[in-house]
Protein backbone atom coordinates (compact mmCIF):
# COMPACT_ATOMS: atom_id res chain seq x y z
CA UNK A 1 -9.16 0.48 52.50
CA UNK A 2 -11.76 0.02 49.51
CA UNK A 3 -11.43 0.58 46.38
CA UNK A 4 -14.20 1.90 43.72
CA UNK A 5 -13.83 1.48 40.47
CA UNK A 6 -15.81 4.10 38.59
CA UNK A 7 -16.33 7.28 36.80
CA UNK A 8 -13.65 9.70 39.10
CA UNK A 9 -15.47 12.82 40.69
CA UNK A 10 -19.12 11.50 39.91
CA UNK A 11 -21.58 12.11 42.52
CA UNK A 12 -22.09 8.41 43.03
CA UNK A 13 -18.19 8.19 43.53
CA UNK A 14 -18.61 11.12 46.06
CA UNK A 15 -21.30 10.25 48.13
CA UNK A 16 -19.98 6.81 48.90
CA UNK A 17 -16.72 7.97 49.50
CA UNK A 18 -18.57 10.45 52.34
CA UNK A 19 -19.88 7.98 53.90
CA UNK A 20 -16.75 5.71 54.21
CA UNK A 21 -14.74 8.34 55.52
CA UNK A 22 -18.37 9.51 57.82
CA UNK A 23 -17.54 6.14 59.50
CA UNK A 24 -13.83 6.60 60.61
CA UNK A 25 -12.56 4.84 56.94
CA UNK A 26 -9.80 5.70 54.86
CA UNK A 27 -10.65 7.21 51.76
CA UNK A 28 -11.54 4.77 49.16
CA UNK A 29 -8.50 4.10 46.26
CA UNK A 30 -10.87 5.19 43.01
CA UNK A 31 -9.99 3.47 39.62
CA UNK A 32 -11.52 5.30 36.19
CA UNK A 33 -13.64 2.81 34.09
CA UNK A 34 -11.26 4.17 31.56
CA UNK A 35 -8.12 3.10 33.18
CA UNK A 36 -9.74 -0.70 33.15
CA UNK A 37 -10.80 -0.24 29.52
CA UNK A 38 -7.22 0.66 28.93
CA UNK A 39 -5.69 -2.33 31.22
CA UNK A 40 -3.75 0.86 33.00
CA UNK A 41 -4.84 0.06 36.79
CA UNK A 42 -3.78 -1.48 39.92
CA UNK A 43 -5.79 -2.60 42.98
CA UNK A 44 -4.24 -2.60 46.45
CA UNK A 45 -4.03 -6.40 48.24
CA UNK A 46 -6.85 -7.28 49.62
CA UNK A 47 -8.96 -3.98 49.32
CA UNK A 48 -12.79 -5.02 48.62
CA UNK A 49 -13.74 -3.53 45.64
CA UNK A 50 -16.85 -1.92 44.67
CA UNK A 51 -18.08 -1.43 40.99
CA UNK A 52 -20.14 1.56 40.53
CA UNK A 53 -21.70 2.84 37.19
CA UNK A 54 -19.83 3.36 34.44
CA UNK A 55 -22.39 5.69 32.98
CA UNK A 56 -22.82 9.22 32.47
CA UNK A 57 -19.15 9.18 30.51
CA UNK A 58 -19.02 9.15 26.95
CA UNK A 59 -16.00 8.03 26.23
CA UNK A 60 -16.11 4.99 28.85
CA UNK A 61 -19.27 4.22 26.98
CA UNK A 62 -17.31 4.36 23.47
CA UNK A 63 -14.73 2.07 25.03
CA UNK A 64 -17.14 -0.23 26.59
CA UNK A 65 -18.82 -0.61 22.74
CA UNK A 66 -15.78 -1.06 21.13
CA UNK A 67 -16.61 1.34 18.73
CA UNK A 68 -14.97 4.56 16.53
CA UNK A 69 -17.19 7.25 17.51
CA UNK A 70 -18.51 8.28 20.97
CA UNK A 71 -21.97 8.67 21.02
CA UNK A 72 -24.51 11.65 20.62
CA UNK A 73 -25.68 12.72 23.64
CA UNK A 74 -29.06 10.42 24.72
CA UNK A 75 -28.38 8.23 21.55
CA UNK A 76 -29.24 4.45 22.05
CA UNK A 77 -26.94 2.64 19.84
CA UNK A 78 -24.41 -0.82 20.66
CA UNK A 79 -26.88 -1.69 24.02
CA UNK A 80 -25.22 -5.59 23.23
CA UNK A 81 -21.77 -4.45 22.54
CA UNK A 82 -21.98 -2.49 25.69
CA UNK A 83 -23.17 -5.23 27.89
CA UNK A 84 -20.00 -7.49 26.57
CA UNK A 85 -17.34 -4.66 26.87
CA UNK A 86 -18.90 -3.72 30.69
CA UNK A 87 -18.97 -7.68 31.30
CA UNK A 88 -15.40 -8.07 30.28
CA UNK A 89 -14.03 -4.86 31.69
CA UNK A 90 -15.50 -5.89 35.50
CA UNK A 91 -13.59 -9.34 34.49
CA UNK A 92 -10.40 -7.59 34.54
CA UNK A 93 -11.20 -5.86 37.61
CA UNK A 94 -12.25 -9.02 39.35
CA UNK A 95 -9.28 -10.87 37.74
CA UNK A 96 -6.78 -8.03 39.56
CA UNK A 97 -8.25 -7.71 42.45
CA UNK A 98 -7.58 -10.61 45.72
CA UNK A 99 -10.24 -9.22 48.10
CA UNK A 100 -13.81 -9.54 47.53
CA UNK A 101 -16.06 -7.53 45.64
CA UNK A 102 -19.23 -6.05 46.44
CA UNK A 103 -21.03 -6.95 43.31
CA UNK A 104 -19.57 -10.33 41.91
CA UNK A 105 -19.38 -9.98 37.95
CA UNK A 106 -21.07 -12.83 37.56
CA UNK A 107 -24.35 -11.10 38.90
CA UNK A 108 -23.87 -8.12 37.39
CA UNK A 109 -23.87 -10.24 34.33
CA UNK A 110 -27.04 -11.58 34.83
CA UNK A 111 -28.98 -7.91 36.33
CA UNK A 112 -27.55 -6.29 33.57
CA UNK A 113 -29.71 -8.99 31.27
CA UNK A 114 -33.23 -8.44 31.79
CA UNK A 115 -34.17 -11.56 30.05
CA UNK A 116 -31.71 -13.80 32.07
CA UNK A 117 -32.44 -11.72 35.24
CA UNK A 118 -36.69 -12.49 34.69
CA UNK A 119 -35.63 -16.10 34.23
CA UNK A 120 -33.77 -16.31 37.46
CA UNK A 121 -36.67 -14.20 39.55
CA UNK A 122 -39.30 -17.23 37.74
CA UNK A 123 -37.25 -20.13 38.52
CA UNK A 124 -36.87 -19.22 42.29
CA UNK A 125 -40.22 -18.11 42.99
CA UNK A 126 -40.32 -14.42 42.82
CA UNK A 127 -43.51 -12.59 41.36
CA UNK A 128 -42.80 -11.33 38.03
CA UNK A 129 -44.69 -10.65 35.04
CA UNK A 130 -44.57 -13.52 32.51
CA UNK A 131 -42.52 -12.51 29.64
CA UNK A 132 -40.40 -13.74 26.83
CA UNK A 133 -37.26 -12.94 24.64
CA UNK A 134 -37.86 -10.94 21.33
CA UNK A 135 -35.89 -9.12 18.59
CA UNK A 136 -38.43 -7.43 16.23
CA UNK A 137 -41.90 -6.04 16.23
CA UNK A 138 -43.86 -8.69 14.55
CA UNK A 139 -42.77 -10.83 17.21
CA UNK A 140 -43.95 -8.71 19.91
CA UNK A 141 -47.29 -8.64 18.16
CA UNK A 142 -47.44 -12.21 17.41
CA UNK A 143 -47.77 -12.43 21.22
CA UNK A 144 -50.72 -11.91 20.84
CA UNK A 145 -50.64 -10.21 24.58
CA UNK A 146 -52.88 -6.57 24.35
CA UNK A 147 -50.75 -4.79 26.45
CA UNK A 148 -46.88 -5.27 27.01
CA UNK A 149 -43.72 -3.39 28.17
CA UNK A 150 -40.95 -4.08 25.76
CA UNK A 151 -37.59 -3.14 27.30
CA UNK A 152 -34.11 -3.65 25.74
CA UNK A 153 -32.29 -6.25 27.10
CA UNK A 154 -28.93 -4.46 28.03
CA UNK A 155 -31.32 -1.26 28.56
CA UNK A 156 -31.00 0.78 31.93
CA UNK A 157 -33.13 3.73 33.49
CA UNK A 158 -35.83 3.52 30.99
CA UNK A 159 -33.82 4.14 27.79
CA UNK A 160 -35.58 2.60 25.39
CA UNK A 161 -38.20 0.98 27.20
CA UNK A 162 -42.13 1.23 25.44
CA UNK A 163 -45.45 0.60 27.21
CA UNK A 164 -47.12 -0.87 24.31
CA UNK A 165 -50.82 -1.11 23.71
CA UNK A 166 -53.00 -3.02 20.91
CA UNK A 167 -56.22 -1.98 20.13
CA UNK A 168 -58.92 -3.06 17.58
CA UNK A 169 -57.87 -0.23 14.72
CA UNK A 170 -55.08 2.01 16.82
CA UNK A 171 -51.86 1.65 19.00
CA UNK A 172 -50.82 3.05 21.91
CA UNK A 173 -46.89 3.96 23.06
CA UNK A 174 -45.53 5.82 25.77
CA UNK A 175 -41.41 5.93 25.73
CA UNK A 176 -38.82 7.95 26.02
CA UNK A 177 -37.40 7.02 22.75
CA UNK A 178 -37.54 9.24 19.30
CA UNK A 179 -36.11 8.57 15.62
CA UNK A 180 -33.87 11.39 14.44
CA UNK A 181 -32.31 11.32 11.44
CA UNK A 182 -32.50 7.70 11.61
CA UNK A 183 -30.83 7.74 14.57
CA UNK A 184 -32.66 6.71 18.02
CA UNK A 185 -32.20 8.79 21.27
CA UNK A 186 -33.62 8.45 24.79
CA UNK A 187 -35.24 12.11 26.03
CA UNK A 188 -35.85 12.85 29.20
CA UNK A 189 -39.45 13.35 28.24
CA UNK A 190 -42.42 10.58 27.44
CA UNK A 191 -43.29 10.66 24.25
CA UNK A 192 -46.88 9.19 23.38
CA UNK A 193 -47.12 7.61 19.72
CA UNK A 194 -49.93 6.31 17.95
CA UNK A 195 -48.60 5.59 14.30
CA UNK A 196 -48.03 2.12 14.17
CA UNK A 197 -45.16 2.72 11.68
CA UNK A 198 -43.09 4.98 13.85
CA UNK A 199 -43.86 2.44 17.06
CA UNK A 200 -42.17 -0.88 15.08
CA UNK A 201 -39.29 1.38 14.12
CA UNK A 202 -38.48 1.83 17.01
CA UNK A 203 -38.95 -1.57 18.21
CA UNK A 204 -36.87 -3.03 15.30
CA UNK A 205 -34.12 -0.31 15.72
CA UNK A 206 -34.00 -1.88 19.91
CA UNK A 207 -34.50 -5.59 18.81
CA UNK A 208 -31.22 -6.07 16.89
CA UNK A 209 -29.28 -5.79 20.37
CA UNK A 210 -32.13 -8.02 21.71
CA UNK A 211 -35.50 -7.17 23.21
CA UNK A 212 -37.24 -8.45 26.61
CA UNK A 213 -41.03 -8.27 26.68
CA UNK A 214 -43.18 -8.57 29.48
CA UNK A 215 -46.90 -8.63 29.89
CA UNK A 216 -48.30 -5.31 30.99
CA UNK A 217 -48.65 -5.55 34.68
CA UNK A 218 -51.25 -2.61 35.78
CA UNK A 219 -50.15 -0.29 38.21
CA UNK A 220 -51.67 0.96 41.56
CA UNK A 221 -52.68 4.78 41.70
CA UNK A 222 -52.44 6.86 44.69
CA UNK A 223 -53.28 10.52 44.80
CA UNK A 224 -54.37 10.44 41.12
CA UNK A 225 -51.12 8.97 39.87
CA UNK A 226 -49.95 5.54 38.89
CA UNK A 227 -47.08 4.25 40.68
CA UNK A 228 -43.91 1.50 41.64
CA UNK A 229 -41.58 1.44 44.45
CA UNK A 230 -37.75 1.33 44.70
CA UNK A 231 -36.20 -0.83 47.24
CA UNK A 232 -32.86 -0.84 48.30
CA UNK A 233 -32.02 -4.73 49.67
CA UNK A 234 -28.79 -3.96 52.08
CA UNK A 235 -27.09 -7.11 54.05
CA UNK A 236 -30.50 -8.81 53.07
CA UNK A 237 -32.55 -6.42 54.43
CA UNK A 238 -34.46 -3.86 52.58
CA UNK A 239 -33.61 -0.93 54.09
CA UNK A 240 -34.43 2.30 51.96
CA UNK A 241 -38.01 3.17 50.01
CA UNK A 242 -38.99 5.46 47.25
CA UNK A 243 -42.44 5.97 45.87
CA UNK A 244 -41.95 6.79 42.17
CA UNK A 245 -44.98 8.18 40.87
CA UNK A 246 -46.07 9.01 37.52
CA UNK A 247 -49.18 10.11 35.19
CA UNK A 248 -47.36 7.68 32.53
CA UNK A 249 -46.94 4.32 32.85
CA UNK A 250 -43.34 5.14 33.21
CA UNK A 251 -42.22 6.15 36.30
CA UNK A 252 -38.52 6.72 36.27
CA UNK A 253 -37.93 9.70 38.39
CA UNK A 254 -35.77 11.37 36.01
CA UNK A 255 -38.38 11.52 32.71
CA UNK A 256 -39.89 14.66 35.28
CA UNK A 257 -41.77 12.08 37.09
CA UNK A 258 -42.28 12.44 41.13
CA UNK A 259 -41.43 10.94 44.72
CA UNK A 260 -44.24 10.34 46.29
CA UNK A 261 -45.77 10.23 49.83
CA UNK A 262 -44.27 6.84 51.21
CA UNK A 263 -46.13 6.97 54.32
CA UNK A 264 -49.52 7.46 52.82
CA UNK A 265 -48.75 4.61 50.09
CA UNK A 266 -47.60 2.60 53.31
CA UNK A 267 -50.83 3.19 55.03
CA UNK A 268 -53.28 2.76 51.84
CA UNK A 269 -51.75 -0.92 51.02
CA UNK A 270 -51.59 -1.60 55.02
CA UNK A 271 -48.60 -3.21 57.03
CA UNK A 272 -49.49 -6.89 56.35
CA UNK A 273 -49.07 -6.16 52.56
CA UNK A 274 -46.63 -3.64 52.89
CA UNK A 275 -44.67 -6.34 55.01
CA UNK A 276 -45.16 -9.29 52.23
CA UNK A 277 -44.09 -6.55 49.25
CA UNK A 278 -40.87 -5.92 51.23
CA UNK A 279 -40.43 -9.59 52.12
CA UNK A 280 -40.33 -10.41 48.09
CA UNK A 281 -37.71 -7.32 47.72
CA UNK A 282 -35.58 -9.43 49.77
CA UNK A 283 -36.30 -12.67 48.21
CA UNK A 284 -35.69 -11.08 45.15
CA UNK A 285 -32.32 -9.73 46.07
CA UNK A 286 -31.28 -12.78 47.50
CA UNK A 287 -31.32 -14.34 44.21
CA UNK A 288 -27.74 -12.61 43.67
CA UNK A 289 -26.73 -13.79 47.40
CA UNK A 290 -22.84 -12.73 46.38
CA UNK A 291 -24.11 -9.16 46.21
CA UNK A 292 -23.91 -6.68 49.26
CA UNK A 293 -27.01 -3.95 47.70
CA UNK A 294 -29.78 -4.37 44.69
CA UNK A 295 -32.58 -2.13 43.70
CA UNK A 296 -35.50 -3.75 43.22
CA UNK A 297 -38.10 -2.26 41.49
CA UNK A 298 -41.70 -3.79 42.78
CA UNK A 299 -45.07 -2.79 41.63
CA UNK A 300 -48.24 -3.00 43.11
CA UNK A 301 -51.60 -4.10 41.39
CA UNK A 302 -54.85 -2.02 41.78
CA UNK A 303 -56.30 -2.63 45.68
CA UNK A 304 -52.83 -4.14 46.57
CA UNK A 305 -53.86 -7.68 46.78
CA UNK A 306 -51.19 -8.70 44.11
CA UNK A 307 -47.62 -7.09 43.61
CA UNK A 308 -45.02 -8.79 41.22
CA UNK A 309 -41.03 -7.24 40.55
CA UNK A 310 -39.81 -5.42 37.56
CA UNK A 311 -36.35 -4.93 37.86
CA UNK A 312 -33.43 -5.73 39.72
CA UNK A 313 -30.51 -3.10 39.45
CA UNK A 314 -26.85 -3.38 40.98
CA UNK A 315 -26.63 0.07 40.49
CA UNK A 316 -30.08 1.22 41.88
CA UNK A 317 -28.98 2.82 45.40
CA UNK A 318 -28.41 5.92 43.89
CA UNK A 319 -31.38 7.77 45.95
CA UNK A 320 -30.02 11.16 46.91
CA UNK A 321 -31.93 12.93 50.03
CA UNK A 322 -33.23 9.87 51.47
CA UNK A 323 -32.71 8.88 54.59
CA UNK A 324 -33.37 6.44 57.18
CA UNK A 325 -32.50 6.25 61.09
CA UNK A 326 -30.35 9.38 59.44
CA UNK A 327 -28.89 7.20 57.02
CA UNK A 328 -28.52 7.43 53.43
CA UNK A 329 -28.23 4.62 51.08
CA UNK A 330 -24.62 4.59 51.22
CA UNK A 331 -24.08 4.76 54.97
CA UNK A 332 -26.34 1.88 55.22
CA UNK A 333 -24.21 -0.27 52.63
CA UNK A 334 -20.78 1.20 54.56
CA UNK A 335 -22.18 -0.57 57.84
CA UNK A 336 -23.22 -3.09 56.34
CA UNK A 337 -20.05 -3.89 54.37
CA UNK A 338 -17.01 -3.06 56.56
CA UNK A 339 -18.50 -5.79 59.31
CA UNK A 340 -18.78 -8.59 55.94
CA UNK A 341 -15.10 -7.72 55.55
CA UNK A 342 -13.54 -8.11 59.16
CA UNK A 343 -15.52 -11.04 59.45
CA UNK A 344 -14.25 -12.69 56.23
């Protein structure tokens, strides 16, 4: 039997425990984020052990920051107190547990960093933008780089992330970010800002819990909208697609963005491309070998020639309605996971 450890009753709890028991499985134990927080768990002998999200629960996310007061709903606050509480909270979970896990800590450790995950793509030959490490706005600017994406390290589905533009007399910012009050919080909206002012704010407010910045890597359109692709790397293989598409530069289905067509995306880059783009998905997910899924965000230049990866996300198989051979995401990883296990 496996065990998840995550937030009980969330969809991302339900759907894999669906699919284990689709396959003939016992029900997977499930173990609150809270309970860890709190010390208060128990994992069975040997049971692998998956770590899901701990998002979407604001009092996890209070524990996980160490701090007195939950936060407001969408507020961006602690991103580097968060990081060490969810680092050392998976610790205790790997610590209890005797069988193996599904996403070692120590790579959630380094996904969950964007500058440390960038580093690792570099060093091992994965396409990425070039970027660097960053903690206020005059930094950023001292770049000297026209156009950038400036993401919080710790940051995760978009929150906080700013496609930056310097012109000769004028900025340019899309984000989902907004001051209120003096207090910063992620919409699910793309705001566009132009005051300079407002912009480093907002960048200073993100750099205290430390800022990655990457050189603005232009986008492929299709069908009159900019786009990226999500790929789920299963066992090694990438298995499951999404075209996110966008009239922003940020394309985060959930900021009211769109799938898009995969097969006519497919067919406009052509297989031998297609193939390559895929081939780095894997490449990049196989720089966290210990790790049964990633998503890996890839991006495709303008006449596909060049592609290069943005992201890398233990927790980006969350892809609901998408299936291949008739299998979700989660079926996939159950097949792919229960063989890893008898075999070990």
């Amino acid at each position: 039997m496996i065990t998840v450890v995550g937030i009980p009753g969330h969809r991302r709890v339900k759907l894999f425990r669906a699919a284990v028991l689709a396959a003939g499985r016992p029900a997977p134990a499930v173990v609150g984020w809270r309970d860890v927080c709190a010390g208060d768990f128990a994992i069975a002998p040997g049971s692998p052990v998956r770590l899901e999200s701990p998002g979407e629960d604001a009092e996890v996310d209070r524990l996980l920051r160490g701090a007195d007061r939950p936060a407001a709903h969408g507020e961006i606050i602690g991103l580097a107190a968060w990081y060490s509480g969810f680092i050392a909270a998976a610790r205790r979970v790997e610590r209890a547990a005797t069988g193996p896990l599904t996403t070692p800590v120590d790579d959630l450790a380094v996904m969950f960093d964007k500058r440390r995950c960038h580093a690792r793509l570099r060093e091992r030959g994965v396409p990425v933008p070039a970027g660097f490490a960053a903690r206020t706005y005059e930094e950023v600017r001292a770049a000297g780089w026209a156009r950038v994406f400036v993401k919080p390290a710790h940051g995760s589905s978009a929150s906080g992330v700013i496609a930056l533009a310097f012109g000769t007399n004028r900025i340019s910012a899309y984000t989902s970010a907004a001051l209120d009050g003096g207090r910063l919080f992620n919409e699910l909206r793309v705001h566009h800002y132009t005051d300079e002012r407002t912009v480093a704010a907002i960048v200073d407010r993100l750099g205290a819990d430390g800022l990655h910045v990457e050189r603005w890597f232009p986008k492929a359109t299709h069908a009159g909208r900019v786009f990226d692709l999500r790929v789920v790397v299963i066992g090694g293989r990438a298995s499951h697609v999404v075209v996110r598409t966008s009239r922003t530069p940020l394309t985060n289905l959930h900021l009211g963005n769109a799938r898009g067509d995969l097969a006519g995306v497919r067919a406009a880059v052509g297989e031998e491309r297609w193939a390559a783009a895929l081939e780095t998905c894997e490449r990049a997910a196989a720089c966290f070998p210990g790790s049964l899924h990633a998503g890996v965000d890839l991006m495709f230049a303008p006449g596909y020639a060049e592609h290069a990866v943005a992201e890398v996300n233990a927790f980006g198989d969350l892809l609901p309605n998408l299936l291949v051979d008739g299998r979700d995401t989660y079926t996939a990883e159950v097949e792919a996971l229960f063989p890893k296990v008898v075999a070990g």
